[in-house]
PDB file of N, CA and C in Angstrom:
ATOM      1  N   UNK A   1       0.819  -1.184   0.000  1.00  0.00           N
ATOM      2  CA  UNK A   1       0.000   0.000   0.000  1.00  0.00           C
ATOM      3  C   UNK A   1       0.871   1.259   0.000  1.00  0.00           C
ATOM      4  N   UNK A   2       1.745   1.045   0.645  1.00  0.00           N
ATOM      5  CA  UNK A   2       2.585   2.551   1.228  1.00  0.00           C
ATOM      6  C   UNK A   2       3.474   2.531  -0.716  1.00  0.00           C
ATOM      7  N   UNK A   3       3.649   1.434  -1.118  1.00  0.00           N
ATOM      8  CA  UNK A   3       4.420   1.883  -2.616  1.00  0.00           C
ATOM      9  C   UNK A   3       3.273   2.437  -3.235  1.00  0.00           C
ATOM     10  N   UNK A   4       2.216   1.984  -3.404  1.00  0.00           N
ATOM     11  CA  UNK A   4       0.766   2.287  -4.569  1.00  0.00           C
ATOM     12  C   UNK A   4       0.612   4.028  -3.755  1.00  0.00           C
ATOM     13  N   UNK A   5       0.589   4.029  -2.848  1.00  0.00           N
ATOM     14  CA  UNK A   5       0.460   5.606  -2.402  1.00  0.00           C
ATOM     15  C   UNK A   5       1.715   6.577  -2.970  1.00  0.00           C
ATOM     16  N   UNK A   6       3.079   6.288  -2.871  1.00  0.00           N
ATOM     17  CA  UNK A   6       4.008   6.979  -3.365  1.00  0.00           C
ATOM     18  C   UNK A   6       4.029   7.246  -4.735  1.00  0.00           C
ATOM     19  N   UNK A   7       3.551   5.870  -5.336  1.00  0.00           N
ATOM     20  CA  UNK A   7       3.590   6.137  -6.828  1.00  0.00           C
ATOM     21  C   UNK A   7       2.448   7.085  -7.059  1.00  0.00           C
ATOM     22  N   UNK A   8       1.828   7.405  -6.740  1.00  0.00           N
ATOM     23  CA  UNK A   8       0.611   9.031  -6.648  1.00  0.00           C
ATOM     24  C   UNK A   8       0.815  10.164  -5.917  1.00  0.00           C
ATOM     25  N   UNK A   9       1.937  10.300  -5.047  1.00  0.00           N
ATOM     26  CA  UNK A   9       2.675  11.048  -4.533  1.00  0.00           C
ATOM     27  C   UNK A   9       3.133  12.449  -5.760  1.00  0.00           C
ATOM     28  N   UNK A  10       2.561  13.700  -4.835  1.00  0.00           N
ATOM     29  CA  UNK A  10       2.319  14.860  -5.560  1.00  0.00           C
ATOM     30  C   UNK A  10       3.613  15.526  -5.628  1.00  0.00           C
ATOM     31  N   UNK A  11       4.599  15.586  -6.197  1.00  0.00           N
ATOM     32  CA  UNK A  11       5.856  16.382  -6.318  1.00  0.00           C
ATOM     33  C   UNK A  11       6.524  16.159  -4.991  1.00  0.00           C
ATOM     34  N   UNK A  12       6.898  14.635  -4.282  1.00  0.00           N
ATOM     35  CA  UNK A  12       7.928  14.625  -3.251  1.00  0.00           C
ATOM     36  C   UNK A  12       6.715  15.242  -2.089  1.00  0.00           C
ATOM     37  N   UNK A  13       5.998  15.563  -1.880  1.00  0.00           N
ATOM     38  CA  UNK A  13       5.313  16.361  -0.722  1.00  0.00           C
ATOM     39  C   UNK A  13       4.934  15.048   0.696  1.00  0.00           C
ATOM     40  N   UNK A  14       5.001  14.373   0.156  1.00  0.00           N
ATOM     41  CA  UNK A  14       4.396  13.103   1.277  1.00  0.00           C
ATOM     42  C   UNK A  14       2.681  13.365   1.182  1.00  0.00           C
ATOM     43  N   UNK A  15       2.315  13.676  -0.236  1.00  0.00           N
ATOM     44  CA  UNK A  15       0.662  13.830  -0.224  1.00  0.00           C
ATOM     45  C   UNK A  15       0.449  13.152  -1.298  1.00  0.00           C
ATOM     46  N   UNK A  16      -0.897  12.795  -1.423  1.00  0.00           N
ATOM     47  CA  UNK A  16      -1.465  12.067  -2.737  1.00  0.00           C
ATOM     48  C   UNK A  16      -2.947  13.597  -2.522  1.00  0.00           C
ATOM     49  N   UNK A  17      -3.498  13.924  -3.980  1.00  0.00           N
ATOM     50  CA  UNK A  17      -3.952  14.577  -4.462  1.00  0.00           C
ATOM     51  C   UNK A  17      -5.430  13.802  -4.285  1.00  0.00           C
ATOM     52  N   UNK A  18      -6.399  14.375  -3.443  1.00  0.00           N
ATOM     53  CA  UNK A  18      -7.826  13.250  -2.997  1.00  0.00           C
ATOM     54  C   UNK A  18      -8.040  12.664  -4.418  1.00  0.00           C
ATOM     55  N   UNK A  19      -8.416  13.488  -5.534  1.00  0.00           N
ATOM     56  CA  UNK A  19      -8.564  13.087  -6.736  1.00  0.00           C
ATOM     57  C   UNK A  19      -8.107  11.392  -7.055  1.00  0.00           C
ATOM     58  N   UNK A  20      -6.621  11.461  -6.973  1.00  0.00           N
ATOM     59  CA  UNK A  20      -5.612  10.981  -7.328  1.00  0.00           C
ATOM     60  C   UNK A  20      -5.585   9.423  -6.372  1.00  0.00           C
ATOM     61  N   UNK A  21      -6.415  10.069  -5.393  1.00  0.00           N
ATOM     62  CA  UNK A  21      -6.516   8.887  -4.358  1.00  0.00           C
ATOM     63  C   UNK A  21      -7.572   8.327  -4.266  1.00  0.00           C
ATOM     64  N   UNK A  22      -8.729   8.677  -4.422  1.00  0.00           N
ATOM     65  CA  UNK A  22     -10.092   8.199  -4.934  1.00  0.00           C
ATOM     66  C   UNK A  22      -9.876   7.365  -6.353  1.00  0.00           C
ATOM     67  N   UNK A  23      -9.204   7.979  -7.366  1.00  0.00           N
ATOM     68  CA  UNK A  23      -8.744   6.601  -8.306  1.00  0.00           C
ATOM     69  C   UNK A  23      -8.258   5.373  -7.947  1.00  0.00           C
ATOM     70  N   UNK A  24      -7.384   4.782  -7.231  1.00  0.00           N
ATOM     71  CA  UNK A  24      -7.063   3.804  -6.463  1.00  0.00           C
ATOM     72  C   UNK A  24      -5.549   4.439  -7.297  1.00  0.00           C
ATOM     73  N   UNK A  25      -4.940   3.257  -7.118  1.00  0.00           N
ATOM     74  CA  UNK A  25      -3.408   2.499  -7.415  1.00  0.00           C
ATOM     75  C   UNK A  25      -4.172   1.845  -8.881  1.00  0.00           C
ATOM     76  N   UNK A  26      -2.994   2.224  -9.691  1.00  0.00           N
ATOM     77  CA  UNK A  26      -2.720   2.214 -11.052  1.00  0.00           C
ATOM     78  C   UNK A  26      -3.020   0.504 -11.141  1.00  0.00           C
ATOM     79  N   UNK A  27      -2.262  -0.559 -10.268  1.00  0.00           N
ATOM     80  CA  UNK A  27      -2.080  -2.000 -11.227  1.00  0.00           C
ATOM     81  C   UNK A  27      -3.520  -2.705 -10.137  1.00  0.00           C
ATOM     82  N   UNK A  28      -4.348  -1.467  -9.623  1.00  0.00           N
ATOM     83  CA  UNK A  28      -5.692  -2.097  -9.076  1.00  0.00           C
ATOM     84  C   UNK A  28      -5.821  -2.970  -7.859  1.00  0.00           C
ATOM     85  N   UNK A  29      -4.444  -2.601  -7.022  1.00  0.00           N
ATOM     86  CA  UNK A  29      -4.576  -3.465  -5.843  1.00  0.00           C
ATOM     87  C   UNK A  29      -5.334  -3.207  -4.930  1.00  0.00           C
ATOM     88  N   UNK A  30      -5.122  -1.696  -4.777  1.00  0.00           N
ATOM     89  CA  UNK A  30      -5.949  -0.755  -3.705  1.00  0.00           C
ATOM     90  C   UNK A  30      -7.001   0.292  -4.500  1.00  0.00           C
ATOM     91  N   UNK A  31      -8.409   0.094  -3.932  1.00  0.00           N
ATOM     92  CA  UNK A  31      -9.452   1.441  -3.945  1.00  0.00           C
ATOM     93  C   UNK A  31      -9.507   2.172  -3.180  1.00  0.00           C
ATOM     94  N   UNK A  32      -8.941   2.659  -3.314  1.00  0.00           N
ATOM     95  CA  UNK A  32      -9.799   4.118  -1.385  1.00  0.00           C
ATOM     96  C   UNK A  32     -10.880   4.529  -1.311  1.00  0.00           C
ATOM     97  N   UNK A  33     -11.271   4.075  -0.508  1.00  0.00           N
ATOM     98  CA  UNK A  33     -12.726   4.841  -0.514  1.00  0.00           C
ATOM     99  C   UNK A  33     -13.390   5.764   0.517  1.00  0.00           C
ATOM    100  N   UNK A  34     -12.145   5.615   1.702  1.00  0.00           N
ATOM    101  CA  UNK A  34     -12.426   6.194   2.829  1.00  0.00           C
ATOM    102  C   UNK A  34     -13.059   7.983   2.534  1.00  0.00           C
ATOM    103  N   UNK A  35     -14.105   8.843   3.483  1.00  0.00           N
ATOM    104  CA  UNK A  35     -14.501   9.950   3.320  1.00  0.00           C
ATOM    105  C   UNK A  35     -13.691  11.222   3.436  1.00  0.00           C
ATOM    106  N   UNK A  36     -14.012  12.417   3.288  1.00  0.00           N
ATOM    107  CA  UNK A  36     -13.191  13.254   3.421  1.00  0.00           C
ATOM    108  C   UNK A  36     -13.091  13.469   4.861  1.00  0.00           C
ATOM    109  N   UNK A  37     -14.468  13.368   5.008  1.00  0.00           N
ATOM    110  CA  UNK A  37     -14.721  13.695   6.729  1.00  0.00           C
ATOM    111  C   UNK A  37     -14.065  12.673   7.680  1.00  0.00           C
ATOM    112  N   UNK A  38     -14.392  11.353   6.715  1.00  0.00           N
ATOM    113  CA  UNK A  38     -13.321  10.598   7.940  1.00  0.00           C
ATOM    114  C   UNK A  38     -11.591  10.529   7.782  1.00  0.00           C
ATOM    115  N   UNK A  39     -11.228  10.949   6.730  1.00  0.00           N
ATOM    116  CA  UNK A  39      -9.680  11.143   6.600  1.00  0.00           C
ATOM    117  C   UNK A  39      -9.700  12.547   7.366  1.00  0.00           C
ATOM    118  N   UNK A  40     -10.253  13.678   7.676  1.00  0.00           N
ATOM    119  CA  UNK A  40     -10.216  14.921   7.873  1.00  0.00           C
ATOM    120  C   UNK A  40     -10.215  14.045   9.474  1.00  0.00           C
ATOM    121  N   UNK A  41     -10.612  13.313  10.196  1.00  0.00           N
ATOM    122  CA  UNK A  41     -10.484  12.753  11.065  1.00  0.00           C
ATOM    123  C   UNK A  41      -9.762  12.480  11.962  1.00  0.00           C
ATOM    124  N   UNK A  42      -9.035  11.737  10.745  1.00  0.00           N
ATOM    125  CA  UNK A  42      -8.094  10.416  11.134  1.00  0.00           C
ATOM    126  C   UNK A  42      -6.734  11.542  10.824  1.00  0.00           C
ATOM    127  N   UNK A  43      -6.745  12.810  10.817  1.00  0.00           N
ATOM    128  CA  UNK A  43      -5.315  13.992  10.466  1.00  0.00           C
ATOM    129  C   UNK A  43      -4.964  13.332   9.454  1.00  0.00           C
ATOM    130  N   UNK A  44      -5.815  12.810   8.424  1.00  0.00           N
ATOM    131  CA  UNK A  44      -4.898  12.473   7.020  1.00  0.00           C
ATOM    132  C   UNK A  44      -5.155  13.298   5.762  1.00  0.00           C
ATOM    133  N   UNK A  45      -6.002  14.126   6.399  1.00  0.00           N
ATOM    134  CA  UNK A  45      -6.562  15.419   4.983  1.00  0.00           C
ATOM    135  C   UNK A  45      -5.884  16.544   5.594  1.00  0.00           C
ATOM    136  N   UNK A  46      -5.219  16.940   4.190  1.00  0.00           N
ATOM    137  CA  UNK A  46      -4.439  18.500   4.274  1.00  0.00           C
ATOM    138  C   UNK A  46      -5.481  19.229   3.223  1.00  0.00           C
ATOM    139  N   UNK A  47      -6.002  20.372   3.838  1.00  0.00           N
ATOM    140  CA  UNK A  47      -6.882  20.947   3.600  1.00  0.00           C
ATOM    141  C   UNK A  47      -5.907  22.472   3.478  1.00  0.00           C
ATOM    142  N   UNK A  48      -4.758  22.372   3.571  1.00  0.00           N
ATOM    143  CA  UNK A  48      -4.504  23.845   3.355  1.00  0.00           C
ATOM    144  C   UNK A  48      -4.657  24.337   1.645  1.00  0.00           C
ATOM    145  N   UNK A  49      -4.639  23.866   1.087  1.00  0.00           N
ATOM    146  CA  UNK A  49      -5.001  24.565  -0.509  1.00  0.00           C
ATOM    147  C   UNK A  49      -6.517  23.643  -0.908  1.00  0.00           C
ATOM    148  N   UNK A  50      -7.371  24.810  -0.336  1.00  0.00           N
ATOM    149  CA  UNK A  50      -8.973  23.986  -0.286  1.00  0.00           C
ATOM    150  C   UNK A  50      -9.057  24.015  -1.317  1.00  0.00           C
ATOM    151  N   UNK A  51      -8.418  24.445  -2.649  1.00  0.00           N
ATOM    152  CA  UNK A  51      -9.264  23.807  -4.088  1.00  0.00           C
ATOM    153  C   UNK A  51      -8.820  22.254  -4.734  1.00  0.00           C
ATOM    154  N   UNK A  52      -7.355  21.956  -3.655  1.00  0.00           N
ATOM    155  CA  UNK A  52      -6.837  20.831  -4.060  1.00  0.00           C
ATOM    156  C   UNK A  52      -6.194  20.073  -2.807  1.00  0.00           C
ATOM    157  N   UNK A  53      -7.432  19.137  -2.186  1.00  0.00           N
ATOM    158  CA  UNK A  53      -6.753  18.476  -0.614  1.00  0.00           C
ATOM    159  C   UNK A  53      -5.735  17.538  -1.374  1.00  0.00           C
ATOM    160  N   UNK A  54      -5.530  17.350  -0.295  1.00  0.00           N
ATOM    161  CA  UNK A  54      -4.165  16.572  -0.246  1.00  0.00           C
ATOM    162  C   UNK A  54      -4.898  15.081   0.736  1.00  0.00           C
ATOM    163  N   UNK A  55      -4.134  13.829   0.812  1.00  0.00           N
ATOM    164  CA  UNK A  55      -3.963  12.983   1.830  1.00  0.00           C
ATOM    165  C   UNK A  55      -2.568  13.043   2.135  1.00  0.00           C
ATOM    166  N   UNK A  56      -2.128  12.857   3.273  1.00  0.00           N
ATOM    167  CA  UNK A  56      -0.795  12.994   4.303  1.00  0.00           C
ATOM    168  C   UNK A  56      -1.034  11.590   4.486  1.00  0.00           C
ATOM    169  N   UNK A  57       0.458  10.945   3.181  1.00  0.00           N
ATOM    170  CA  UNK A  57       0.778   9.386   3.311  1.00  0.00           C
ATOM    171  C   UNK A  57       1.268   8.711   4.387  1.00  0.00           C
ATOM    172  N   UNK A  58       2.277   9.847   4.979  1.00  0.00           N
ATOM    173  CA  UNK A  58       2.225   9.095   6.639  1.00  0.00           C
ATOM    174  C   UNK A  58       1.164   8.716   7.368  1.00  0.00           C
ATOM    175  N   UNK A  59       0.101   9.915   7.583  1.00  0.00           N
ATOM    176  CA  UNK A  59      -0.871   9.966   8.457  1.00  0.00           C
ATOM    177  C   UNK A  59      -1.671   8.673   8.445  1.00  0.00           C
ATOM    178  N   UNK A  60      -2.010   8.567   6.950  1.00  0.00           N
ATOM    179  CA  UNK A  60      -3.231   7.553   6.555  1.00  0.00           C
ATOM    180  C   UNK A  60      -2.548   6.236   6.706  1.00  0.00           C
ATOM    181  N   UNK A  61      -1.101   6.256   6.425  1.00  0.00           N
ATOM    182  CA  UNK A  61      -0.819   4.820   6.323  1.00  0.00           C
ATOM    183  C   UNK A  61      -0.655   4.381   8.141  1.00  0.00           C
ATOM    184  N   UNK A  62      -0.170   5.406   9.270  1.00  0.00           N
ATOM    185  CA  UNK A  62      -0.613   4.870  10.505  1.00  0.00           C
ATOM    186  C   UNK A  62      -1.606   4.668  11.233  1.00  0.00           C
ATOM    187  N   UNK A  63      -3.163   4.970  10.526  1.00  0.00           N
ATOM    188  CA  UNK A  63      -4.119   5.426  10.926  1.00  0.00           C
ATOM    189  C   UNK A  63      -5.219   3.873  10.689  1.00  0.00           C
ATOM    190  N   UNK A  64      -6.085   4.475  11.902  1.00  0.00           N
ATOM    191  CA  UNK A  64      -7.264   3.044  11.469  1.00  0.00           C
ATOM    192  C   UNK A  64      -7.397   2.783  10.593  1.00  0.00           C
ATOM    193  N   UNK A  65      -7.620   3.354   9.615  1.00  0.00           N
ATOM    194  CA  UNK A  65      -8.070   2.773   7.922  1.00  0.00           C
ATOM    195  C   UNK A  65      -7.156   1.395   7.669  1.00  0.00           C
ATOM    196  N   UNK A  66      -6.172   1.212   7.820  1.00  0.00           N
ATOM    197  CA  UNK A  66      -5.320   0.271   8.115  1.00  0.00           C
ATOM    198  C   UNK A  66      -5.200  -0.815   9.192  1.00  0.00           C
ATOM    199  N   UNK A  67      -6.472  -0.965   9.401  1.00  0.00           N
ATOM    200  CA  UNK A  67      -6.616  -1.983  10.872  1.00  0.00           C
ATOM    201  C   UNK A  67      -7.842  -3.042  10.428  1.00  0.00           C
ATOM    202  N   UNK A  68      -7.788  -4.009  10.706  1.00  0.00           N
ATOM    203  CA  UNK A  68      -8.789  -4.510  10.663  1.00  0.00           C
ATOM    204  C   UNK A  68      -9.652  -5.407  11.915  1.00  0.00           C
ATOM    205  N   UNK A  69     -10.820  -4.633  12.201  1.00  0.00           N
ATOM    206  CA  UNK A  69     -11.379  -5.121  13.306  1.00  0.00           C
ATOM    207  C   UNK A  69     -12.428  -5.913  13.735  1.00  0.00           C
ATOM    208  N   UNK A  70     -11.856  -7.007  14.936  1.00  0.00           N
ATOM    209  CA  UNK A  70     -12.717  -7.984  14.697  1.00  0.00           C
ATOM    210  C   UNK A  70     -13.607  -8.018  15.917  1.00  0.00           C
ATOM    211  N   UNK A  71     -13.133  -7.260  16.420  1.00  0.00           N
ATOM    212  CA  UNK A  71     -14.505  -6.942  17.803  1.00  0.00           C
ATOM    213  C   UNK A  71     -14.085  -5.787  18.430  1.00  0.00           C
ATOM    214  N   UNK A  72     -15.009  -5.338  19.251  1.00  0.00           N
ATOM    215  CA  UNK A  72     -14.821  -4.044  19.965  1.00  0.00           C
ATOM    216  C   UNK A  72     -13.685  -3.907  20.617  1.00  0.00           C
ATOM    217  N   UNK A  73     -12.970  -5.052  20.711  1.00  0.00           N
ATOM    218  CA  UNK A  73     -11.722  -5.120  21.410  1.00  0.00           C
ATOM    219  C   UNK A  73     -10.383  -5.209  21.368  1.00  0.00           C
ATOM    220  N   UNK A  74     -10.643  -6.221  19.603  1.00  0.00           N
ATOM    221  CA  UNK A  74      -9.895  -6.891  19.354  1.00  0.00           C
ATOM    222  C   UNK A  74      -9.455  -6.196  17.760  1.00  0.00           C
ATOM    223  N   UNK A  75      -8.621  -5.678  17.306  1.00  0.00           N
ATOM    224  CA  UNK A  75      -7.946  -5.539  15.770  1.00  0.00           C
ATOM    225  C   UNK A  75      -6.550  -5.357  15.195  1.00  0.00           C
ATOM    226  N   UNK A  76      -6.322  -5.949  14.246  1.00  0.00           N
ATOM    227  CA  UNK A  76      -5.323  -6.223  13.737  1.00  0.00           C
ATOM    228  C   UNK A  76      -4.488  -4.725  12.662  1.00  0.00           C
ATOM    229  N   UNK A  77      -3.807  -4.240  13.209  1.00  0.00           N
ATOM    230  CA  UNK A  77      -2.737  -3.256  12.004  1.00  0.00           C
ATOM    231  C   UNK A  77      -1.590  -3.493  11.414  1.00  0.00           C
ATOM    232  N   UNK A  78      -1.926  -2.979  10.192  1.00  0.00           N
ATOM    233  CA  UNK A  78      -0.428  -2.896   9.094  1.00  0.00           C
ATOM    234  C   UNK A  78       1.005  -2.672  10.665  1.00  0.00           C
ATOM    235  N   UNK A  79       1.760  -2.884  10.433  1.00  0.00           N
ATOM    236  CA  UNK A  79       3.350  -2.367  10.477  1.00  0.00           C
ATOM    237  C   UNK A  79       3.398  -1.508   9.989  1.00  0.00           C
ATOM    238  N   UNK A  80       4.057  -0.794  10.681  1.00  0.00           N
ATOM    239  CA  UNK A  80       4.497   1.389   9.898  1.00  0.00           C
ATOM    240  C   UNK A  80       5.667   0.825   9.567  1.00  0.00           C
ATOM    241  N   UNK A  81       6.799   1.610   8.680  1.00  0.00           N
ATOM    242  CA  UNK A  81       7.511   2.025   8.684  1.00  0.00           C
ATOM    243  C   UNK A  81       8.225   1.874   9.453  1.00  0.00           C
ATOM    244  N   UNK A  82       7.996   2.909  10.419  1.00  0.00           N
ATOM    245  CA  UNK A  82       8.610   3.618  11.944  1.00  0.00           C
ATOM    246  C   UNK A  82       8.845   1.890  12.452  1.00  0.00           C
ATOM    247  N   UNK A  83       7.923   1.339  12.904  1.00  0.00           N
ATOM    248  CA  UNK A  83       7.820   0.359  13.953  1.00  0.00           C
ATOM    249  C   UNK A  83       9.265  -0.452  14.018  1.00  0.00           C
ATOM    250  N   UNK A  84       9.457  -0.632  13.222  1.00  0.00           N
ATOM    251  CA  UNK A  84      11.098  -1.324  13.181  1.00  0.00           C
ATOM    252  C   UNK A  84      12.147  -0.752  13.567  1.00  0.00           C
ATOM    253  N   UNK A  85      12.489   0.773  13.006  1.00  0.00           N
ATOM    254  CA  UNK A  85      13.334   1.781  13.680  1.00  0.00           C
ATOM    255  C   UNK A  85      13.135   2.431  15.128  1.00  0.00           C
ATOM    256  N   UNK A  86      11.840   2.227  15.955  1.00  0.00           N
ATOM    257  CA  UNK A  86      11.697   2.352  17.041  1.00  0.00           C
ATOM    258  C   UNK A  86      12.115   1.502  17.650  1.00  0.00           C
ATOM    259  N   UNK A  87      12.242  -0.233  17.699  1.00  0.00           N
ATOM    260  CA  UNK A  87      12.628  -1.068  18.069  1.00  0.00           C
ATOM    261  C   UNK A  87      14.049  -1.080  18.592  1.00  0.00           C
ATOM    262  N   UNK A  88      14.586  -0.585  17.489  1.00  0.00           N
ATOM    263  CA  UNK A  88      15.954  -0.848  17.396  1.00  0.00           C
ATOM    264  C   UNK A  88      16.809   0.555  18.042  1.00  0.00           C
ATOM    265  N   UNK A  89      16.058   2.086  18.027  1.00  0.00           N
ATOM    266  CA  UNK A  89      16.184   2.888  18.734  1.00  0.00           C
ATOM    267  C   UNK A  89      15.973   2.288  20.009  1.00  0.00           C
ATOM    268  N   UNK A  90      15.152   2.017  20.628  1.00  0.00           N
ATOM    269  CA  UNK A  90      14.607   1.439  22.488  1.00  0.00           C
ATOM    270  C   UNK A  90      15.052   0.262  22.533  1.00  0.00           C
ATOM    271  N   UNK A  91      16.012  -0.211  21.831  1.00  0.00           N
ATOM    272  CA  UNK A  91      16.747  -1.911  22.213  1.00  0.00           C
ATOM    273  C   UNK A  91      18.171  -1.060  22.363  1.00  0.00           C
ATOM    274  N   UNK A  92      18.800  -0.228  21.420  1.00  0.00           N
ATOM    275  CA  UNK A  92      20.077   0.658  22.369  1.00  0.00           C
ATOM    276  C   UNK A  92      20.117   1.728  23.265  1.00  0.00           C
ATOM    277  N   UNK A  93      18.553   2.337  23.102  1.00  0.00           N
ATOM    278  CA  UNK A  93      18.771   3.273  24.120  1.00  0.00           C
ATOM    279  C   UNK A  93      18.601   2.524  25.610  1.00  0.00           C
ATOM    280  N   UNK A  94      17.993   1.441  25.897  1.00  0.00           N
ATOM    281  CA  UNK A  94      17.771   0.361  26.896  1.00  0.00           C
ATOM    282  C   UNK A  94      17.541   1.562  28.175  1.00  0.00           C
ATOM    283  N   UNK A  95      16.332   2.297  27.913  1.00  0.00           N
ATOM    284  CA  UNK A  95      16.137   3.488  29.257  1.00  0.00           C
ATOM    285  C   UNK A  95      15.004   4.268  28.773  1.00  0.00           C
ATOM    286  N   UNK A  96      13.915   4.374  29.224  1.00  0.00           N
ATOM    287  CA  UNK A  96      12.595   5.452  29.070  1.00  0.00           C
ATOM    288  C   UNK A  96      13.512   6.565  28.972  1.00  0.00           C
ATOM    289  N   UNK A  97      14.189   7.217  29.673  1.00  0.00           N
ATOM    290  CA  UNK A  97      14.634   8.422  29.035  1.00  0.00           C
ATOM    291  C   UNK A  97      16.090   8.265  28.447  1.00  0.00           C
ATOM    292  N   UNK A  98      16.462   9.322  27.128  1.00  0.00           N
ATOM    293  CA  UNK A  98      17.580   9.457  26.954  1.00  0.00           C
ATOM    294  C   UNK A  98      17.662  11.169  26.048  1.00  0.00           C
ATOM    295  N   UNK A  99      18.778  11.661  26.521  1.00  0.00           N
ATOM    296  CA  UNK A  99      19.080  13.042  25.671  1.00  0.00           C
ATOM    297  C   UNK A  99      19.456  12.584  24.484  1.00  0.00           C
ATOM    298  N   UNK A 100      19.065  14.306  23.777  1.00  0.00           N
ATOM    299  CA  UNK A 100      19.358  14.207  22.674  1.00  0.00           C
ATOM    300  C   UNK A 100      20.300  14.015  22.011  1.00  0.00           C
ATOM    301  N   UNK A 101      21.630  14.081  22.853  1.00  0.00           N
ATOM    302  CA  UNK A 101      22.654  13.916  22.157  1.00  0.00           C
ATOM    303  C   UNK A 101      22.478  12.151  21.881  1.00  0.00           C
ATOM    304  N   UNK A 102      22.157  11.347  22.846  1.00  0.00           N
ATOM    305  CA  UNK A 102      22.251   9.891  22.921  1.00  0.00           C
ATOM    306  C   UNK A 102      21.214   9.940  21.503  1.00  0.00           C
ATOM    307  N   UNK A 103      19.930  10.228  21.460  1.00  0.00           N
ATOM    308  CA  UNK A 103      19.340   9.932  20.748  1.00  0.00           C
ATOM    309  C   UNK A 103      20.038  10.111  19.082  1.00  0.00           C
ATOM    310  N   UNK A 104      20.513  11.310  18.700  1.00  0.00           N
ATOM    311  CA  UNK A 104      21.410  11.481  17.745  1.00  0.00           C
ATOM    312  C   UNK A 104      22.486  10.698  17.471  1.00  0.00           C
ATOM    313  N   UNK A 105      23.136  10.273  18.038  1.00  0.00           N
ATOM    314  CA  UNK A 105      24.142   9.196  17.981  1.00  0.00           C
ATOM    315  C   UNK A 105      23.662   7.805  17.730  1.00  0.00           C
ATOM    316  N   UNK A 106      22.422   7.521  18.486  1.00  0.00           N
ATOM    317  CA  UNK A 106      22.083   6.106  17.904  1.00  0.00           C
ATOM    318  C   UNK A 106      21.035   6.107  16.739  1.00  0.00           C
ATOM    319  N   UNK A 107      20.670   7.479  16.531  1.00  0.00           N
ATOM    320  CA  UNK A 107      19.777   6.843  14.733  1.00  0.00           C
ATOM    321  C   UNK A 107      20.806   7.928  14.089  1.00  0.00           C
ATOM    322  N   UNK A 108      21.637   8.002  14.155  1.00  0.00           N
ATOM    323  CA  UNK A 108      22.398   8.343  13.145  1.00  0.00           C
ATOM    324  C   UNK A 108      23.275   6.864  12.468  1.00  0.00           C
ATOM    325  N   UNK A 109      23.387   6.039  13.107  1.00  0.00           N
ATOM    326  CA  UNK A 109      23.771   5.058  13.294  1.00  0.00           C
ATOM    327  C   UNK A 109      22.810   3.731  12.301  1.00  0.00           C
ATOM    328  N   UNK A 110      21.348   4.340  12.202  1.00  0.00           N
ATOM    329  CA  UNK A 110      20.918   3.343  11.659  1.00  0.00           C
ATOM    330  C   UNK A 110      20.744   3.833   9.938  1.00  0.00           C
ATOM    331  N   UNK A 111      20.414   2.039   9.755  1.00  0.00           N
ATOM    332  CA  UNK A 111      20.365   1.939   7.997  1.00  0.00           C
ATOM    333  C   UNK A 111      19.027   3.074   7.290  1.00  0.00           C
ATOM    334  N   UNK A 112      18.328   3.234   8.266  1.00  0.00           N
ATOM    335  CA  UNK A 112      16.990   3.890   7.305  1.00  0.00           C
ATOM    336  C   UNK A 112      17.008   5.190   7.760  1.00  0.00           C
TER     337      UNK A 112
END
């Protein structure tokens, strides 16, 4: 999903064009169909140039739309991105807190 979103990705911005996103993904894997009101929701509608929203590919790709739920209690989400590089940030920082310098030194350190 997160490639089919980039490949509609508006000039590098980290947005897909609602238009652009209401078409789905080009080779038809993904439809979107989610609302404006509920992406305006979920902080995945950029509404600053109201003649042309935007979706915020981060936003949407960490966001419920990406979950699937099987009871009031119980649901399943995609993996971000992030989730792997947090791991591996809080497996060397091995401490709820750390400064910034520590923090700089160990994701400077990583591959992504």
């Amino acid at each position: 999903m997160r490639s089919s979103l980039l490949s509609m990705e508006d000039k590098g911005s980290g947005r897909v064009k609602l238009s652009d996103f209401y078409q789905g993904s080009s080779d038809g894997a993904f439809a979107f169909s989610e609302s404006s009101d509920y992406l305006r929701k979920l902080g995945a509608l950029d509404e600053s140039n109201p003649f042309v929203p935007r979706v915020i590919i981060a936003n949407y790709l960490d966001s419920a739309a990406n979950c699937i739920t099987y009871s009031a209690k119980r649901s399943i989400c995609c993996d971000t991105a992030c989730e792997a590089i947090m791991q591996q940030v809080e497996a060397e920082i091995g401490n709820p807190i750390a400064t910034p310098a520590r923090l700089i030194e160990v994701t400077s350190k990583l591959s992504s």
